[in-house]
PDB file of N, CA and C in Angstrom:
ATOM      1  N   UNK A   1      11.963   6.648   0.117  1.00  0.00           N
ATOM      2  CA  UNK A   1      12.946   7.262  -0.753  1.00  0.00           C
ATOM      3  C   UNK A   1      12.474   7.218  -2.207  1.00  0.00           C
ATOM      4  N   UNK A   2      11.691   6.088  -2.652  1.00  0.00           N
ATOM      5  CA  UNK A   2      11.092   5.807  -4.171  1.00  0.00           C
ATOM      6  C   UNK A   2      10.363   7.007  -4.158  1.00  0.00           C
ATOM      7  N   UNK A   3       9.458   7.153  -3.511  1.00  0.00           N
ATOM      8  CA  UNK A   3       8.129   8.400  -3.613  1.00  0.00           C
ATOM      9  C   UNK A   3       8.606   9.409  -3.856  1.00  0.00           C
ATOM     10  N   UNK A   4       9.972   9.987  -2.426  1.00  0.00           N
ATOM     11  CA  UNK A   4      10.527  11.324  -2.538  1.00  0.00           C
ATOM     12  C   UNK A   4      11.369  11.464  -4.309  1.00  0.00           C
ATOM     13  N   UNK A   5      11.925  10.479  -4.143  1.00  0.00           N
ATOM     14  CA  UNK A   5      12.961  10.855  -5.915  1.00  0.00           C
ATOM     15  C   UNK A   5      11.696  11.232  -7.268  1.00  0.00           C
ATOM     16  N   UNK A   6      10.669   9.967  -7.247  1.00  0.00           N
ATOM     17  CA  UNK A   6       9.591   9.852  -8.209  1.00  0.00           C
ATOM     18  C   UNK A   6       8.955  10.964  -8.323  1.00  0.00           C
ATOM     19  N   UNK A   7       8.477  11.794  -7.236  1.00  0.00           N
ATOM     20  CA  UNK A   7       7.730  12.958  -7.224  1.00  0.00           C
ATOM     21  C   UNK A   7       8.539  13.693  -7.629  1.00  0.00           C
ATOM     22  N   UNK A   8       9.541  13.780  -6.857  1.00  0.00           N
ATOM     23  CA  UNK A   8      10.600  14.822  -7.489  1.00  0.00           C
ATOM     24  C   UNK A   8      11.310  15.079  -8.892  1.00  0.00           C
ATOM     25  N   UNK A   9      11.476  13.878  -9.274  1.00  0.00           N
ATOM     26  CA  UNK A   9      11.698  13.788 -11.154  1.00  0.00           C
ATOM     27  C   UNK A   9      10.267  14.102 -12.088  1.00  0.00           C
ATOM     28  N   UNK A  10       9.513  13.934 -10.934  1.00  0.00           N
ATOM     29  CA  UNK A  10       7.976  14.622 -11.894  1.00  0.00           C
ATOM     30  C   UNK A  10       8.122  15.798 -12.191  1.00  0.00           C
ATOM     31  N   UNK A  11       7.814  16.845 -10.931  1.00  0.00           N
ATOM     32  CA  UNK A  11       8.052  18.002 -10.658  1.00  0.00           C
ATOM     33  C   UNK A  11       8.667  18.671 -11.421  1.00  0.00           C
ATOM     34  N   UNK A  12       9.999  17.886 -11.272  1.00  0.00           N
ATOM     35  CA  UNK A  12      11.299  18.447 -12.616  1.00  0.00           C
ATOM     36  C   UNK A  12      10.942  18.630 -13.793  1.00  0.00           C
ATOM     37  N   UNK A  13      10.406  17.564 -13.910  1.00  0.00           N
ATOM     38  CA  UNK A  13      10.160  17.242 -15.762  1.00  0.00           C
ATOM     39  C   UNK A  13       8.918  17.782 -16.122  1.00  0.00           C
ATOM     40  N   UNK A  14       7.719  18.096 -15.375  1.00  0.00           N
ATOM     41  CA  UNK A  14       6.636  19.347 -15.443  1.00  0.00           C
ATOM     42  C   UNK A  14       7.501  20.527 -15.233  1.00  0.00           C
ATOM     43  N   UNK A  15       8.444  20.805 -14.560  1.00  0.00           N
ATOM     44  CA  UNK A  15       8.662  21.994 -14.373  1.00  0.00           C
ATOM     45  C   UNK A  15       9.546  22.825 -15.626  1.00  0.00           C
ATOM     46  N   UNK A  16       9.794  21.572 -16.326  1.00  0.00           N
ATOM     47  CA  UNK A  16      11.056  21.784 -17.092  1.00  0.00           C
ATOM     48  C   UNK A  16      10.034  22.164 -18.868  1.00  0.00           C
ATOM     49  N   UNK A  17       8.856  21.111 -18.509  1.00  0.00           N
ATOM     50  CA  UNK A  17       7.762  20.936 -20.038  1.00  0.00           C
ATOM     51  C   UNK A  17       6.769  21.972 -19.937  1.00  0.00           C
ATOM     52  N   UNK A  18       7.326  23.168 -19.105  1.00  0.00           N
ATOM     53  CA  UNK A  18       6.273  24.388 -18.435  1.00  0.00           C
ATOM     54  C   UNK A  18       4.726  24.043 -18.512  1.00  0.00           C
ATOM     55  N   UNK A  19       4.232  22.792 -17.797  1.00  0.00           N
ATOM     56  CA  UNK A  19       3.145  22.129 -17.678  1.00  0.00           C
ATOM     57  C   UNK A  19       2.978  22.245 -15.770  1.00  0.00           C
ATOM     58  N   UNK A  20       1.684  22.229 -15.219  1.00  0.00           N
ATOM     59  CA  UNK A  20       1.578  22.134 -13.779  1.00  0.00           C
ATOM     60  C   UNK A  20       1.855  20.779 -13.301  1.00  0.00           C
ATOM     61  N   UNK A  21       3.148  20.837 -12.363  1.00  0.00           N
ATOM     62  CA  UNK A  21       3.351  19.460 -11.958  1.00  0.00           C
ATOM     63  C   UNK A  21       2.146  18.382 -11.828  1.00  0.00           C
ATOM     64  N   UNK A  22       2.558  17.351 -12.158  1.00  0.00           N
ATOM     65  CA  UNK A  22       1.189  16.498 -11.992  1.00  0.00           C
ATOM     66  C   UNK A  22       1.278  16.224 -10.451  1.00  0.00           C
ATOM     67  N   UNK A  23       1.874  15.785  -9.379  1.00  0.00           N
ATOM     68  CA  UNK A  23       1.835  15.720  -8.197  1.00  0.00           C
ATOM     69  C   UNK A  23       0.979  17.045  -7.531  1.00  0.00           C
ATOM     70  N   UNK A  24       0.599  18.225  -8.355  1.00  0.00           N
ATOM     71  CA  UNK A  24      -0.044  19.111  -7.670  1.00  0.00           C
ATOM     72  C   UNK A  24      -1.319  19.214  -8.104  1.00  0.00           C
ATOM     73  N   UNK A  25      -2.134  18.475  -9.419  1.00  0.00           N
ATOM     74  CA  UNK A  25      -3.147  18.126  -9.608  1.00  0.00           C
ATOM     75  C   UNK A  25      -3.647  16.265  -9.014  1.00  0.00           C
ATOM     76  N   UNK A  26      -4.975  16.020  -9.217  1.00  0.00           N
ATOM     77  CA  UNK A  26      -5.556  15.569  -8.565  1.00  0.00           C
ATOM     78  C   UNK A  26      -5.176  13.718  -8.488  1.00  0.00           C
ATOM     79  N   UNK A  27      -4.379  13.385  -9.605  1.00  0.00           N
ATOM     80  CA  UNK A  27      -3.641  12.106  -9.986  1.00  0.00           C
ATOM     81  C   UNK A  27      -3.266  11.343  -8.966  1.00  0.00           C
ATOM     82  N   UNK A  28      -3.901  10.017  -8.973  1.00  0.00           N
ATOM     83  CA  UNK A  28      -2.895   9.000  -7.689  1.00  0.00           C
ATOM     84  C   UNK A  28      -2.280   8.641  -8.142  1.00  0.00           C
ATOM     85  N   UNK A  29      -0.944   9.005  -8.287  1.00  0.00           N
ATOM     86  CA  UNK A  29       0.617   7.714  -8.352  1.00  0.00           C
ATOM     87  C   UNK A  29       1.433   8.075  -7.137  1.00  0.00           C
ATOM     88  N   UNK A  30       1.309   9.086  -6.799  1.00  0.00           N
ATOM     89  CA  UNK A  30       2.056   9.690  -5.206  1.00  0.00           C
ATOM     90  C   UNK A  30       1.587   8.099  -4.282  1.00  0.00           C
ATOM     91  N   UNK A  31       0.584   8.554  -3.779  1.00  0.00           N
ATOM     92  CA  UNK A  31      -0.456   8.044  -3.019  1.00  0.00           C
ATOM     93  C   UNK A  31      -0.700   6.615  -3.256  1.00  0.00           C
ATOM     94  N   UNK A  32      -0.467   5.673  -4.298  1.00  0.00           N
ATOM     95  CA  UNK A  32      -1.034   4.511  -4.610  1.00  0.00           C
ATOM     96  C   UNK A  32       1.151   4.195  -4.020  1.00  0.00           C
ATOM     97  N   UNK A  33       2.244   4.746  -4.324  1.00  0.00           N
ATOM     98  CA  UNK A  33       3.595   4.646  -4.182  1.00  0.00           C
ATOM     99  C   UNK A  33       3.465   4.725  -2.473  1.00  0.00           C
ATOM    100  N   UNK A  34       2.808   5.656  -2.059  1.00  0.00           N
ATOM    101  CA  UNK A  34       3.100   5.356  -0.686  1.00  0.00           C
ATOM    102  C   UNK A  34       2.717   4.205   0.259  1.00  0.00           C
ATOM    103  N   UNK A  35       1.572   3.438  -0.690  1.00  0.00           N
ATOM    104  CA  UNK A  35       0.248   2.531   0.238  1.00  0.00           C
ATOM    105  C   UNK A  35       1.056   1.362  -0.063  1.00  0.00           C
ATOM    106  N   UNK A  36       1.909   0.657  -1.738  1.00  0.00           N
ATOM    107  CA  UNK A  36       2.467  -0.039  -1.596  1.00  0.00           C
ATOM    108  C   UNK A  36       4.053  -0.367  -1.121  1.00  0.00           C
ATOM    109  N   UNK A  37       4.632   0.790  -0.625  1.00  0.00           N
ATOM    110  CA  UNK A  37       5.268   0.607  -0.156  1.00  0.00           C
ATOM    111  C   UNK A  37       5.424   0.616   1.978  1.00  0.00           C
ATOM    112  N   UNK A  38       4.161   0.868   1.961  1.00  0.00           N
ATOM    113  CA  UNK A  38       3.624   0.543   3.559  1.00  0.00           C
ATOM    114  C   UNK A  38       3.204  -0.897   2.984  1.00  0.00           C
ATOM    115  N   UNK A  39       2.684  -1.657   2.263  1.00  0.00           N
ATOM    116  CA  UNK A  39       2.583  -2.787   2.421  1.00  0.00           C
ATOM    117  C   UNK A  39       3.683  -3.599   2.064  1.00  0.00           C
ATOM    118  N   UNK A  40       4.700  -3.374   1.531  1.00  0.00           N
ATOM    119  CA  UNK A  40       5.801  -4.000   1.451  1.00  0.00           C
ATOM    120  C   UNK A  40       6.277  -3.750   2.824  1.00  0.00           C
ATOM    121  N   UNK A  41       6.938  -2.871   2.959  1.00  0.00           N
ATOM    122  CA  UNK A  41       7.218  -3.029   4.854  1.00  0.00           C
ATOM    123  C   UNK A  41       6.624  -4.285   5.774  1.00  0.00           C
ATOM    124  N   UNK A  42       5.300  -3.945   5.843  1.00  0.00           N
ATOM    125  CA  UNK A  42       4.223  -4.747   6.133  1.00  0.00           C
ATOM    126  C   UNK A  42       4.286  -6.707   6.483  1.00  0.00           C
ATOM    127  N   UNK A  43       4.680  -6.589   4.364  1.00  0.00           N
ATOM    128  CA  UNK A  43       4.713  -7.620   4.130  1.00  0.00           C
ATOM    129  C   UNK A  43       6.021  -8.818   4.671  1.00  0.00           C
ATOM    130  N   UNK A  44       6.975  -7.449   4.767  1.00  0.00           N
ATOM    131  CA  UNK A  44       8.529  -8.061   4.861  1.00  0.00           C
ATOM    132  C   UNK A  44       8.926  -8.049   6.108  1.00  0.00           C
ATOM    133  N   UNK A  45       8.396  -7.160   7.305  1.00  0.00           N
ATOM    134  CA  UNK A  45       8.630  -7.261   8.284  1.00  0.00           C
ATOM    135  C   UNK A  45       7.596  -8.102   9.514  1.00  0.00           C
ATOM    136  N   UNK A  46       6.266  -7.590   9.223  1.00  0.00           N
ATOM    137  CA  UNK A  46       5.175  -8.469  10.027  1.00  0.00           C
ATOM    138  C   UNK A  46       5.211  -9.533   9.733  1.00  0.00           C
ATOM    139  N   UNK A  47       5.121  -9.937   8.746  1.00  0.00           N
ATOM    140  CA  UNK A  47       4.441 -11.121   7.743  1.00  0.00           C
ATOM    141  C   UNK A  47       5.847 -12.190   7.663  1.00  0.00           C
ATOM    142  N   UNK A  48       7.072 -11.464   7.725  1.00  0.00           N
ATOM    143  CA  UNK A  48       8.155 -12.044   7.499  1.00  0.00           C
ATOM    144  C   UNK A  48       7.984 -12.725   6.393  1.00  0.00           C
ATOM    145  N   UNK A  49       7.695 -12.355   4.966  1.00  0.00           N
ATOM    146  CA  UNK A  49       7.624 -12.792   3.744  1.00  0.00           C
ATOM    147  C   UNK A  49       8.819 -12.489   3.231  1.00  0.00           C
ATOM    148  N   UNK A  50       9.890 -13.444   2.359  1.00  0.00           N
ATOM    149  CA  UNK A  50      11.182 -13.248   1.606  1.00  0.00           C
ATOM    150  C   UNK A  50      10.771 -11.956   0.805  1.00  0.00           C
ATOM    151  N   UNK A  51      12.105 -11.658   0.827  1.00  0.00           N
ATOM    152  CA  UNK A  51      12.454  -9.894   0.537  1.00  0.00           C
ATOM    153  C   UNK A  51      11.460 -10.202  -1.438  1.00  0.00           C
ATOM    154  N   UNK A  52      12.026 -11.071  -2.272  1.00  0.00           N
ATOM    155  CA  UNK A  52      11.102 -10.871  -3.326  1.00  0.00           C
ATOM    156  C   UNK A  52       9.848 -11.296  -2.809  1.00  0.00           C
ATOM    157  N   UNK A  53       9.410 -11.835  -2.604  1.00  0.00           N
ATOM    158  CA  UNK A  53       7.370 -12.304  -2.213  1.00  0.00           C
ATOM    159  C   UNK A  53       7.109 -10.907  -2.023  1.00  0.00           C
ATOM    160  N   UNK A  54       7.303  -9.658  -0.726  1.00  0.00           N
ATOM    161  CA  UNK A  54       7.117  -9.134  -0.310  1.00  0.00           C
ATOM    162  C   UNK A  54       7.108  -7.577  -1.380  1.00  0.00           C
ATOM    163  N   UNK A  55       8.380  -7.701  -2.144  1.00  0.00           N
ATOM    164  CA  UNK A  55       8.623  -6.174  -3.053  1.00  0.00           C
ATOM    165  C   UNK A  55       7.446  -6.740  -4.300  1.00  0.00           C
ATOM    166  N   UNK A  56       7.571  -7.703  -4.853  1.00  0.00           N
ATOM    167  CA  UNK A  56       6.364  -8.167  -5.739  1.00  0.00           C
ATOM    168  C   UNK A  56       5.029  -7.383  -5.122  1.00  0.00           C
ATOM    169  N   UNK A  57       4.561  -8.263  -4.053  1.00  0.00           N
ATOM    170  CA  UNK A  57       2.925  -7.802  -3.318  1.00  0.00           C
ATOM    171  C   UNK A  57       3.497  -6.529  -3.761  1.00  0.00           C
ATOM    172  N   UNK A  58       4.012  -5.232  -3.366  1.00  0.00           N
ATOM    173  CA  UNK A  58       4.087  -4.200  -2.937  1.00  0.00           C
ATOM    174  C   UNK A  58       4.108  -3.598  -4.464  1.00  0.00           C
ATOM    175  N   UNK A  59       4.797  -4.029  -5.259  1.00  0.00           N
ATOM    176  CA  UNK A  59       4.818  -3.532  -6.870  1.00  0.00           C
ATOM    177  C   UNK A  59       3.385  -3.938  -7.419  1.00  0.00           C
ATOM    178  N   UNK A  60       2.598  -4.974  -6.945  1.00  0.00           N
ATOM    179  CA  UNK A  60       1.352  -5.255  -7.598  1.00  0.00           C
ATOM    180  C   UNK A  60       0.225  -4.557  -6.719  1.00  0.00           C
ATOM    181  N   UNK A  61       0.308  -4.185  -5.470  1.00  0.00           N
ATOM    182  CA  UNK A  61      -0.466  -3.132  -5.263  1.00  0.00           C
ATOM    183  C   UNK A  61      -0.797  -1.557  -5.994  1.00  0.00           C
ATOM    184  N   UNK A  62       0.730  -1.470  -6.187  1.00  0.00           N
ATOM    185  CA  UNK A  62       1.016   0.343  -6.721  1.00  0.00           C
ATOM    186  C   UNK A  62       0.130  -0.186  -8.169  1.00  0.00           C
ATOM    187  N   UNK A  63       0.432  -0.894  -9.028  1.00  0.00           N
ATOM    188  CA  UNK A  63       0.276  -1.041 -10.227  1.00  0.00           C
ATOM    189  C   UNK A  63      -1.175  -1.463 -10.062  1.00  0.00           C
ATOM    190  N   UNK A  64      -2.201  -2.191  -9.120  1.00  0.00           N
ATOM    191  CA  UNK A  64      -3.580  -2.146  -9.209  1.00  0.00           C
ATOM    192  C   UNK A  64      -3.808  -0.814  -8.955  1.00  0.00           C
ATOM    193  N   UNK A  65      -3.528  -0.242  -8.100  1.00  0.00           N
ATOM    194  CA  UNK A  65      -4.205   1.430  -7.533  1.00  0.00           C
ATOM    195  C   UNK A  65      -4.006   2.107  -9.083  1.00  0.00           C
ATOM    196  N   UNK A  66      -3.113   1.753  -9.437  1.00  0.00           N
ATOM    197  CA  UNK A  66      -2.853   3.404 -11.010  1.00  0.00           C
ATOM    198  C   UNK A  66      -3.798   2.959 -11.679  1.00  0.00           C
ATOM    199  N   UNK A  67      -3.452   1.374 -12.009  1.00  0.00           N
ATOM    200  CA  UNK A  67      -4.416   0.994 -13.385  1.00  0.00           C
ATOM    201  C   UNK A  67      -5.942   1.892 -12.870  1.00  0.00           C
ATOM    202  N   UNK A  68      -6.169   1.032 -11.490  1.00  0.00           N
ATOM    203  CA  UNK A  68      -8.358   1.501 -11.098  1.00  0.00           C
ATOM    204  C   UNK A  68      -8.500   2.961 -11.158  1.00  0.00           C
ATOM    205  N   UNK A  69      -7.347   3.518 -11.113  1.00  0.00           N
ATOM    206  CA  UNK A  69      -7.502   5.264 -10.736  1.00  0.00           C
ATOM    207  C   UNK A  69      -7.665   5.437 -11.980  1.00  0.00           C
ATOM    208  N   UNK A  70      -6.802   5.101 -13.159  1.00  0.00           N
ATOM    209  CA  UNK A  70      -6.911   5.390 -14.298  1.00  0.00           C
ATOM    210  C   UNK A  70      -8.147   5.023 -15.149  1.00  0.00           C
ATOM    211  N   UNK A  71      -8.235   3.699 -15.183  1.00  0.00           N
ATOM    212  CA  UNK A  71      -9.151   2.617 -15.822  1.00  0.00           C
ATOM    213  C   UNK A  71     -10.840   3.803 -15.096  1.00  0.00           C
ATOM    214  N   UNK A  72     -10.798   3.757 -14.100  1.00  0.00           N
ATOM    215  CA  UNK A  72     -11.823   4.406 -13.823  1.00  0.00           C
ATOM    216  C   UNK A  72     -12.243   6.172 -13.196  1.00  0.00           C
ATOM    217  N   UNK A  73     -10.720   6.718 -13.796  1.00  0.00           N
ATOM    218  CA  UNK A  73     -10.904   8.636 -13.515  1.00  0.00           C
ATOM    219  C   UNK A  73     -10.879   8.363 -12.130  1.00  0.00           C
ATOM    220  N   UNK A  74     -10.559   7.605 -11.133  1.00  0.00           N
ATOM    221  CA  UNK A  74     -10.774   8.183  -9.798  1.00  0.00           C
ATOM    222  C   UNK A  74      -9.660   9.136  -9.619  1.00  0.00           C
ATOM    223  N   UNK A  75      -9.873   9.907  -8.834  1.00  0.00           N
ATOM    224  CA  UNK A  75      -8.414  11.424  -8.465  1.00  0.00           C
ATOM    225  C   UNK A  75      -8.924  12.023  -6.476  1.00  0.00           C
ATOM    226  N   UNK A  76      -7.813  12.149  -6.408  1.00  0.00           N
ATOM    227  CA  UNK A  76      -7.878  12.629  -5.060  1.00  0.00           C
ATOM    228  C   UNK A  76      -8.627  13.929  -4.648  1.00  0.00           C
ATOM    229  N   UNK A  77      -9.027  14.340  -3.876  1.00  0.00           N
ATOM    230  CA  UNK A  77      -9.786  15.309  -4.121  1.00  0.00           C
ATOM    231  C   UNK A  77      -8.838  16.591  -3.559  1.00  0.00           C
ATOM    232  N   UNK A  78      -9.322  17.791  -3.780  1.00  0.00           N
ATOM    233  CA  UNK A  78      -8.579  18.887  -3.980  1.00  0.00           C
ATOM    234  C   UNK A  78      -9.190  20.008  -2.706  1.00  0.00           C
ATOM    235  N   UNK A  79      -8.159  19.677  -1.486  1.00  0.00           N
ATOM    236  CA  UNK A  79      -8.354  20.316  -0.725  1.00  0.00           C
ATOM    237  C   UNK A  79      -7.657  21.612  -0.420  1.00  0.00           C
ATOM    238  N   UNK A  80      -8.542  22.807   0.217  1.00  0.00           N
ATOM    239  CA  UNK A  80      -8.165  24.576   0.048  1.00  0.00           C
ATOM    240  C   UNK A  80      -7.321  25.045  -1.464  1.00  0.00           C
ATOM    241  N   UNK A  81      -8.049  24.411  -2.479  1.00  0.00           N
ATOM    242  CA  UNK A  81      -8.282  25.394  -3.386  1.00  0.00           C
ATOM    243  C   UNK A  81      -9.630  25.802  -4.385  1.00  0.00           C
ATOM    244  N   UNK A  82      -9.682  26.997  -3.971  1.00  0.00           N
ATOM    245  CA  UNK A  82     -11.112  27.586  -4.478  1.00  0.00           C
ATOM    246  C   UNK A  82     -10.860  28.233  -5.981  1.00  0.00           C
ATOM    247  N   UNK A  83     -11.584  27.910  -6.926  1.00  0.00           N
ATOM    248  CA  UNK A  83     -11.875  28.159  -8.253  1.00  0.00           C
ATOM    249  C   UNK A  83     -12.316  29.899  -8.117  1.00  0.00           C
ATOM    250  N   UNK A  84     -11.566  30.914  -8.938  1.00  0.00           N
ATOM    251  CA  UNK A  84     -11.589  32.394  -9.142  1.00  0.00           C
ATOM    252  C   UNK A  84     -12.461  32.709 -10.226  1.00  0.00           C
TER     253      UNK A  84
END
């Protein structure tokens, strides 16, 4: 539900700053939101780690993935679209 609203208030707010949504260029915050929140699951249900231990791990995953994506330009790569 975090991912679906987050993307979606992006969208909005590119759509609204007549800029190309950032969820449709090459940026991980989608993607780094989905991995820590499969590891919070993960953490809280396999692992049976208390509900904070578990949303922590899961907030310090998302927040390593942005920083390295950022800190180091990594971006997802851009599949079926060809440059005109």
């Amino acid at each position: 539900m975090g991912v679906i609203t987050g993307v979606g208030g992006g969208i909005i707010r590119d759509v609204l700053a007549q800029d190309i949504p950032m969820v449709f260029k090459t940026d991980i915050y989608a993607t780094a939101c989905v991995i820590g929140g499969t590891i919070h699951v993960i953490t809280y249900n396999a692992l049976k780690l208390p509900l904070e231990y578990s949303t922590f791990i899961g907030i310090l995953v998302i927040l390593v993935i942005r920083l390295l994506a950022i800190y180091r330009n990594l971006t997802l790569p851009i599949v079926g679209l060809k440059n005109h």
